[in-house]
Protein backbone atom coordinates (compact mmCIF):
# COMPACT_ATOMS: atom_id res chain seq x y z
CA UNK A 1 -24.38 58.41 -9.43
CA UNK A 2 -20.31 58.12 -10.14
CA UNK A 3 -20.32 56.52 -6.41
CA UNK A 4 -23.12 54.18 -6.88
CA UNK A 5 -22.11 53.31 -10.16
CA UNK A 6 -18.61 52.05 -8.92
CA UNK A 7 -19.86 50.77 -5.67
CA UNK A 8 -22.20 48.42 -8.65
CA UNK A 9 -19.03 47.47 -10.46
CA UNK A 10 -17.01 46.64 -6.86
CA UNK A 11 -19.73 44.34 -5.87
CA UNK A 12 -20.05 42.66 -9.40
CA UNK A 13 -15.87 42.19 -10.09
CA UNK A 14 -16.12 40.72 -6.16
CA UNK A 15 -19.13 38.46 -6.88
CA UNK A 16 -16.99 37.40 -9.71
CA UNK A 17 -13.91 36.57 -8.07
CA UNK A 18 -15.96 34.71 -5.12
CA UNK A 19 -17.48 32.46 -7.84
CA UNK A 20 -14.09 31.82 -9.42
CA UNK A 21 -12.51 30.94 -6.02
CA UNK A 22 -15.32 28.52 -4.85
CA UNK A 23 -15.20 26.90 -8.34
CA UNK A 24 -11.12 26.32 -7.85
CA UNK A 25 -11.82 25.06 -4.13
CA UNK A 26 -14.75 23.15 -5.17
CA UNK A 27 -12.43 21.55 -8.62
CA UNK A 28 -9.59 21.00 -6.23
CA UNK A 29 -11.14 19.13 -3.57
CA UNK A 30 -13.07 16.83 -6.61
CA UNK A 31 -10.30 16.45 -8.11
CA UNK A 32 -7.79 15.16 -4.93
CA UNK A 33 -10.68 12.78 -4.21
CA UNK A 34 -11.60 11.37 -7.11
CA UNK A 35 -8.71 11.90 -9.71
CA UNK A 36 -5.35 12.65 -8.20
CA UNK A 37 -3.16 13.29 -4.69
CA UNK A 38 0.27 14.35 -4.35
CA UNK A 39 2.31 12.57 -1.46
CA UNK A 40 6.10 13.45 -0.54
CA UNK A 41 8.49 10.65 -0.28
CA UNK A 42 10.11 10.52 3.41
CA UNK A 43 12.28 7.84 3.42
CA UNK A 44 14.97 5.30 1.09
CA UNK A 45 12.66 2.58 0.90
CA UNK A 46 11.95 2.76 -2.82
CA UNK A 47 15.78 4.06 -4.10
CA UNK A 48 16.67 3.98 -6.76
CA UNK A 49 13.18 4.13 -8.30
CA UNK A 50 12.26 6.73 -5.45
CA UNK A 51 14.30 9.29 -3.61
CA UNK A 52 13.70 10.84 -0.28
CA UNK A 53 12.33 14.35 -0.96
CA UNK A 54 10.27 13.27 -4.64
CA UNK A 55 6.97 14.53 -4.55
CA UNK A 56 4.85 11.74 -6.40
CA UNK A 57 1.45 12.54 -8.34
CA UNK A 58 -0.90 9.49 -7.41
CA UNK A 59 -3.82 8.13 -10.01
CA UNK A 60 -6.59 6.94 -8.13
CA UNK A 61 -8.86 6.53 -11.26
CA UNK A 62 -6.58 2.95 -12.11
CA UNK A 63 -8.40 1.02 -9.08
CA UNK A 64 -11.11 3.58 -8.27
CA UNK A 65 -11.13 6.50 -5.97
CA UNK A 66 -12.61 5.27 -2.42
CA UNK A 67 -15.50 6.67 -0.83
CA UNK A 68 -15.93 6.70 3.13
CA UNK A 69 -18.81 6.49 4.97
CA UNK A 70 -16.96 7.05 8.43
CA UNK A 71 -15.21 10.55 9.16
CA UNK A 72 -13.48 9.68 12.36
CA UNK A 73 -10.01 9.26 10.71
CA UNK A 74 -8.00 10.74 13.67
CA UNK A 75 -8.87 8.08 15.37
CA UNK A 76 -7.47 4.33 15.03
CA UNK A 77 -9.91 1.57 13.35
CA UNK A 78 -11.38 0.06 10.20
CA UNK A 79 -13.58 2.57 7.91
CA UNK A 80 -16.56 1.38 5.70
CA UNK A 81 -16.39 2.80 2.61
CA UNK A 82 -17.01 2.02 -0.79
CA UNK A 83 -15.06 1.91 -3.74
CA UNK A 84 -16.07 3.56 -7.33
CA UNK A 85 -15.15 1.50 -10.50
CA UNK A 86 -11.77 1.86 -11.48
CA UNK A 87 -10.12 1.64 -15.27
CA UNK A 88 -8.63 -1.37 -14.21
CA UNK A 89 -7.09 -4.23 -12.15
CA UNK A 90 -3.43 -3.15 -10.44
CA UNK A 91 -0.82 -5.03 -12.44
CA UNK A 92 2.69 -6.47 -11.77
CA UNK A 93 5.76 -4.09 -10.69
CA UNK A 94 3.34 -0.90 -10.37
CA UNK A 95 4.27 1.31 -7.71
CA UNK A 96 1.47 1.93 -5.34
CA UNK A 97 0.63 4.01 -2.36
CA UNK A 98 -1.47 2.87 0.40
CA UNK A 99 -2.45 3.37 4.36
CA UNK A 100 0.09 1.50 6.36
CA UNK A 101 -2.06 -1.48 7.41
CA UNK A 102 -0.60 -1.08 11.49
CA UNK A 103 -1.49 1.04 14.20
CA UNK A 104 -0.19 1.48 17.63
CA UNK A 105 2.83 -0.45 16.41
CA UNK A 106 0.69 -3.33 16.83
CA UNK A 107 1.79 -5.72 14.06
CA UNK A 108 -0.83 -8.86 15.39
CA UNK A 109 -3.55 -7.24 13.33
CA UNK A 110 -4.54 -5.33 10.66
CA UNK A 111 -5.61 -1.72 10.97
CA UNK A 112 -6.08 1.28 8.76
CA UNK A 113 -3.70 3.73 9.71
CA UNK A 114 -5.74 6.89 8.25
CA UNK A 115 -3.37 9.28 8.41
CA UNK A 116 0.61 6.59 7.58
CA UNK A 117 1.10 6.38 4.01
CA UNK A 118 3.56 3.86 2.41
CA UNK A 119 5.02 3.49 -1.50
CA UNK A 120 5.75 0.27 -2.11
CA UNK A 121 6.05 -1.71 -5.57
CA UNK A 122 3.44 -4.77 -5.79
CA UNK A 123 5.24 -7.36 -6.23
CA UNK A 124 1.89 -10.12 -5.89
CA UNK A 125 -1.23 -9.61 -7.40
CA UNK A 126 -3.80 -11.72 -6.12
CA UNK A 127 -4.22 -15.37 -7.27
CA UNK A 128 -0.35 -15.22 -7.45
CA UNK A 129 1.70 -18.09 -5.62
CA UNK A 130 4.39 -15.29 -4.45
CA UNK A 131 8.16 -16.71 -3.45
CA UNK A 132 11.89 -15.46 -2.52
CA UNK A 133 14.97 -17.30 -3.94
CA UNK A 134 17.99 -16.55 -2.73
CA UNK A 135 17.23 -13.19 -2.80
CA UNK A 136 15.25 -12.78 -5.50
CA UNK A 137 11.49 -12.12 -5.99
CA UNK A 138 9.70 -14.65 -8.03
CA UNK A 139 5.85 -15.41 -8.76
CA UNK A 140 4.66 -18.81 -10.09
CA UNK A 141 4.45 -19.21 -13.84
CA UNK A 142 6.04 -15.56 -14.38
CA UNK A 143 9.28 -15.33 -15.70
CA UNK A 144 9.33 -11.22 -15.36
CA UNK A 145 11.83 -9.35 -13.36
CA UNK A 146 9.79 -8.22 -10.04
CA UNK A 147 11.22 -4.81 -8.27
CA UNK A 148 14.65 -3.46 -8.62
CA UNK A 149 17.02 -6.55 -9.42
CA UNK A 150 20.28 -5.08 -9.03
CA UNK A 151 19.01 -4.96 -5.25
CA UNK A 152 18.11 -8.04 -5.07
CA UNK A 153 21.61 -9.19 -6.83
CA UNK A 154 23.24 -7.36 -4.25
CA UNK A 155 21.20 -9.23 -1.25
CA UNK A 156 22.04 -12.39 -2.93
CA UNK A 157 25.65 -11.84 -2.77
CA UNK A 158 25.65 -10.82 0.93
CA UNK A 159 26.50 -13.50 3.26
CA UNK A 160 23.86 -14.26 5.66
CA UNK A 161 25.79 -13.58 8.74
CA UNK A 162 26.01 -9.86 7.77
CA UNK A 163 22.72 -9.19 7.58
CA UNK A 164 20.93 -7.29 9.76
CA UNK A 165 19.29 -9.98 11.90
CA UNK A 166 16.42 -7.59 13.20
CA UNK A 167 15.07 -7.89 9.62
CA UNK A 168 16.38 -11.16 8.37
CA UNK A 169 13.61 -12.81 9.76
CA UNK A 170 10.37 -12.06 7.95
CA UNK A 171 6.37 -12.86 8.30
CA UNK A 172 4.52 -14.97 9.80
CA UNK A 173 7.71 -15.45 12.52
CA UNK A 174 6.36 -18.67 13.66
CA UNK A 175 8.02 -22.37 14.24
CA UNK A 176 6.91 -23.85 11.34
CA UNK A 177 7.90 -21.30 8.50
CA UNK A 178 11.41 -19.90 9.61
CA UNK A 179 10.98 -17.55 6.48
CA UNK A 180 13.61 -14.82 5.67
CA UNK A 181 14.72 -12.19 3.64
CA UNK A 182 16.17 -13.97 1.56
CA UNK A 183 14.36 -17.34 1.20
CA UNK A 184 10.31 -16.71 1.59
CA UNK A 185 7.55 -18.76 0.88
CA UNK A 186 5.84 -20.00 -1.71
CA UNK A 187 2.68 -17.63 -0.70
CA UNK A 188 -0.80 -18.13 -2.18
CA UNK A 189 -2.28 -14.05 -1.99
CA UNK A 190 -5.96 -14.57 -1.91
CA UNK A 191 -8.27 -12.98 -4.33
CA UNK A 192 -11.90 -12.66 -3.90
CA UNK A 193 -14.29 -15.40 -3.71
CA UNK A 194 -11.34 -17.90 -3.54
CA UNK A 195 -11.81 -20.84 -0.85
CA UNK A 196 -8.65 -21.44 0.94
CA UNK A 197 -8.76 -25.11 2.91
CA UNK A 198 -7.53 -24.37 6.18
CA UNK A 199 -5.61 -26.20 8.83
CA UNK A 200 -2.99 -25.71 11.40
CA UNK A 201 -0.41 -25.46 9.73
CA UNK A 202 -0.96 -22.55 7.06
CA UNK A 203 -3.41 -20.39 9.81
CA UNK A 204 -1.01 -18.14 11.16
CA UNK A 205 -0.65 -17.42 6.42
CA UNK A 206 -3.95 -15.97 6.34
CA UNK A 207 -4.52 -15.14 10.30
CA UNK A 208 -4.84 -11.61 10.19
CA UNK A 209 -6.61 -11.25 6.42
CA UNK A 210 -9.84 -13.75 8.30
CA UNK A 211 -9.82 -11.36 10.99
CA UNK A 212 -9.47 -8.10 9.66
CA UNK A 213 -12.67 -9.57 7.06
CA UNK A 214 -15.01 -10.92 9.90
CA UNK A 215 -14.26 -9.29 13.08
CA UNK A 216 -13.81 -12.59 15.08
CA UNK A 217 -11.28 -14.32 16.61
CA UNK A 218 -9.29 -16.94 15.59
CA UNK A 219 -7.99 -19.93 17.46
CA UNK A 220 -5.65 -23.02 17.80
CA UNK A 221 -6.21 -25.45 20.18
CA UNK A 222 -4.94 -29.09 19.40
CA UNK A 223 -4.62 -28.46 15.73
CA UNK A 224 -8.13 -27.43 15.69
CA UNK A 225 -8.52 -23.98 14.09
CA UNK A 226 -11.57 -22.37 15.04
CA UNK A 227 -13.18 -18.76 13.92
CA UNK A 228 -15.70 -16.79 16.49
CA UNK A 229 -15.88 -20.40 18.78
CA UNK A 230 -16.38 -22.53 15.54
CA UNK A 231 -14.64 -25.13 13.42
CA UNK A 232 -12.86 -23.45 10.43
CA UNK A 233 -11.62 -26.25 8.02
CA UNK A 234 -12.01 -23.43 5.07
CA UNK A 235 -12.65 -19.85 4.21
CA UNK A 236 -13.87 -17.73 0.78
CA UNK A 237 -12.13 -14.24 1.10
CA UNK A 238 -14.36 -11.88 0.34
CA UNK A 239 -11.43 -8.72 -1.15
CA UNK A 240 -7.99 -9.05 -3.15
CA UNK A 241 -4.75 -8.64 -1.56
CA UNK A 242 -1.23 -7.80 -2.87
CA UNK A 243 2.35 -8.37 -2.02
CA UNK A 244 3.86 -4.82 -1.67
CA UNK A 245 8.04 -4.74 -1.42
CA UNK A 246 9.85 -1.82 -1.52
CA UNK A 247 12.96 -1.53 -3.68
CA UNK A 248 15.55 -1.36 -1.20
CA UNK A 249 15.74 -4.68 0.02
CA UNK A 250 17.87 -4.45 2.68
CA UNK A 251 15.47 -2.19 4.41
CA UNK A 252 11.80 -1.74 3.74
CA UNK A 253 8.79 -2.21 6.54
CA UNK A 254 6.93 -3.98 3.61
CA UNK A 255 4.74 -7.21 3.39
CA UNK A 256 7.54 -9.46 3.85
CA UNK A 257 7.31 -8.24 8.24
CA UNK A 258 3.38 -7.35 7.98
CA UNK A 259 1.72 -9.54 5.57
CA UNK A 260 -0.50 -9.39 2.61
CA UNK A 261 -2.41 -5.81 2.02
CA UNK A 262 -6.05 -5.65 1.41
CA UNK A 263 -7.45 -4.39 -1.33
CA UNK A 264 -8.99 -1.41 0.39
CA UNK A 265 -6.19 -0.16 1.54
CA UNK A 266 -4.51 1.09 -1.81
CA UNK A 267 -4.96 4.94 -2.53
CA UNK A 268 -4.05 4.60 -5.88
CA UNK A 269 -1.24 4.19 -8.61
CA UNK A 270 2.20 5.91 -8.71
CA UNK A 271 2.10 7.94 -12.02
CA UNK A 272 5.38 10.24 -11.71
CA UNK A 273 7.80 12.16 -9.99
CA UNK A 274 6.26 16.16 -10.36
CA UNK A 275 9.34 17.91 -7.72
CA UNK A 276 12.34 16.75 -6.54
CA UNK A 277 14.05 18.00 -3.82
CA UNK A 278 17.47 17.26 -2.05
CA UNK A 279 16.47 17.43 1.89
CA UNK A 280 20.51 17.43 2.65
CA UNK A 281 21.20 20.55 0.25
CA UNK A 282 17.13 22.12 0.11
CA UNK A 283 18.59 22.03 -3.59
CA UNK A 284 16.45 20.66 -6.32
CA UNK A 285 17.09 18.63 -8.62
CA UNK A 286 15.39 19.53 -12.07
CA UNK A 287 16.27 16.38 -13.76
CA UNK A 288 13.65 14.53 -11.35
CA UNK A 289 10.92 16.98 -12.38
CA UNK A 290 8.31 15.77 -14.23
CA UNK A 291 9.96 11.86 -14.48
CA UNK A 292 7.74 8.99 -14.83
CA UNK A 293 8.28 5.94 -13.04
């Protein structure tokens, strides 16, 4: 009786802690895709606001947590999926993370890259007329400081001719632009439902954006811009995009080299710093722990 008793009492505390475990997968995995995610920071992009070796704690519940409907994510492509309703819109100088919009290092097009993903600070929300001055980052009608401005104080004061002049030149690289790190745009970043005229000379702007949303071609021939074989003399976007810039001017692969990013993209909101850790030393450093941003 002692024997069966215990083997009765075995089998119960076990059925007990199988429960409990499947409950804490089962939490965890609801959780990391609909609440939070926790991505380490791999490079100097963001410094000073970001260090290489912070481990970040992401909200997705600001835009809405994404749903997919495709599973092939080791693969390149574009996923269908489905966003759930967020608390609200993305605002000014947030720090965001997102899937870097290139694959196969092919910067013509935009592409989910599943498994790539960036921090950057949005810098243009959409129905923003986005600009650089001299250095510094400027949107239409706003007189707030966008990024880190001691960065872009320090770019200002750097004569051109020391710059790097692999990234001095910046998005769309064409003939007509000549945009640079210093001095880019004015921008207009599309928002949904907004009709954009366009011509020749603003195509190679929003290029990619028509593509990536219809899956045809676009095409120049004699100042005629065409879409799929047709005339295009205007187009109604159909998501919002955002101007994402890292902190560190002088070196950040951000939407001044690759363009607008569309709304689908974004993974969700920065919310704080949760571990630090020195990669140089292994050391960490405590005063990082826990730091909002």
């Amino acid at each position: 009786m002692k024997i069966k008793y215990r083997l009765q009492k075995f089998w119960k505390i076990a059925l007990q802690v199988l429960v409990l475990i499947l409950v804490s997968v089962i939490l965890t995995i609801v959780l990391k895709v609909f609440c939070f995610a926790s991505f380490k920071v791999p490079s100097g992009s963001m410094e000073p606001t970001l260090k290489t070796g912070d481990y970040i704690m992401v909200n997705k519940m600001i835009l809405g947590p994404r749903i997919f409907k495709d599973w092939k994510f080791w693969a390149s492509g574009n996923w269908k999926m489905k966003r759930l309703k967020g608390m609200r819109a993305i605002r000014r100088n947030e720090i965001l993370v997102f899937n870097f919009p290139i694959t196969n290092d092919n910067w013509s097009k935009i592409e989910m890259d599943f498994n790539a993903h960036y921090v950057k600070r949005c810098v243009g929300i959409p129905g923003d007329t986005f600009y650089i001055e001299d250095g510094f980052y400027k949107v239409k009608g706003c007189n707030d400081t966008l990024g880190a401005y001691g960065n872009q104080q320090a770019l200002f004061a750097r004569n051109d001719s020391t710059l790097n002049k692999i990234v001095f030149n910046c998005f769309p690289f064409d003939d007509l632009h000549h945009w640079t790190m210093k001095n880019f745009g004015p921008l207009y970043i599309p928002k949904a439902k907004d009709k954009i005229q366009i011509d020749s000379k603003n195509i190679e702007l929003y290029r990619k954006m028509i593509v990536y949303e219809t899956g045809k071609n676009v095409d120049v021939n004699h100042d005629i811009v065409t879409l799929g074989g047709k005339p295009l003399t205007a187009y109604v976007f159909k998501m919002n995009y955002y101007f994402m810039a890292g902190d560190y001017v002088m070196d950040s692969k951000d939407s001044r080299y690759w363009g607008l990013l569309p709304e689908d993209h974004i993974i969700g909101k920065v919310s704080f710093i949760w571990k630090s850790e020195d990669e140089n030393t292994g050391k960490y450093r405590w005063e990082r722990f826990f730091k909002g941003v």
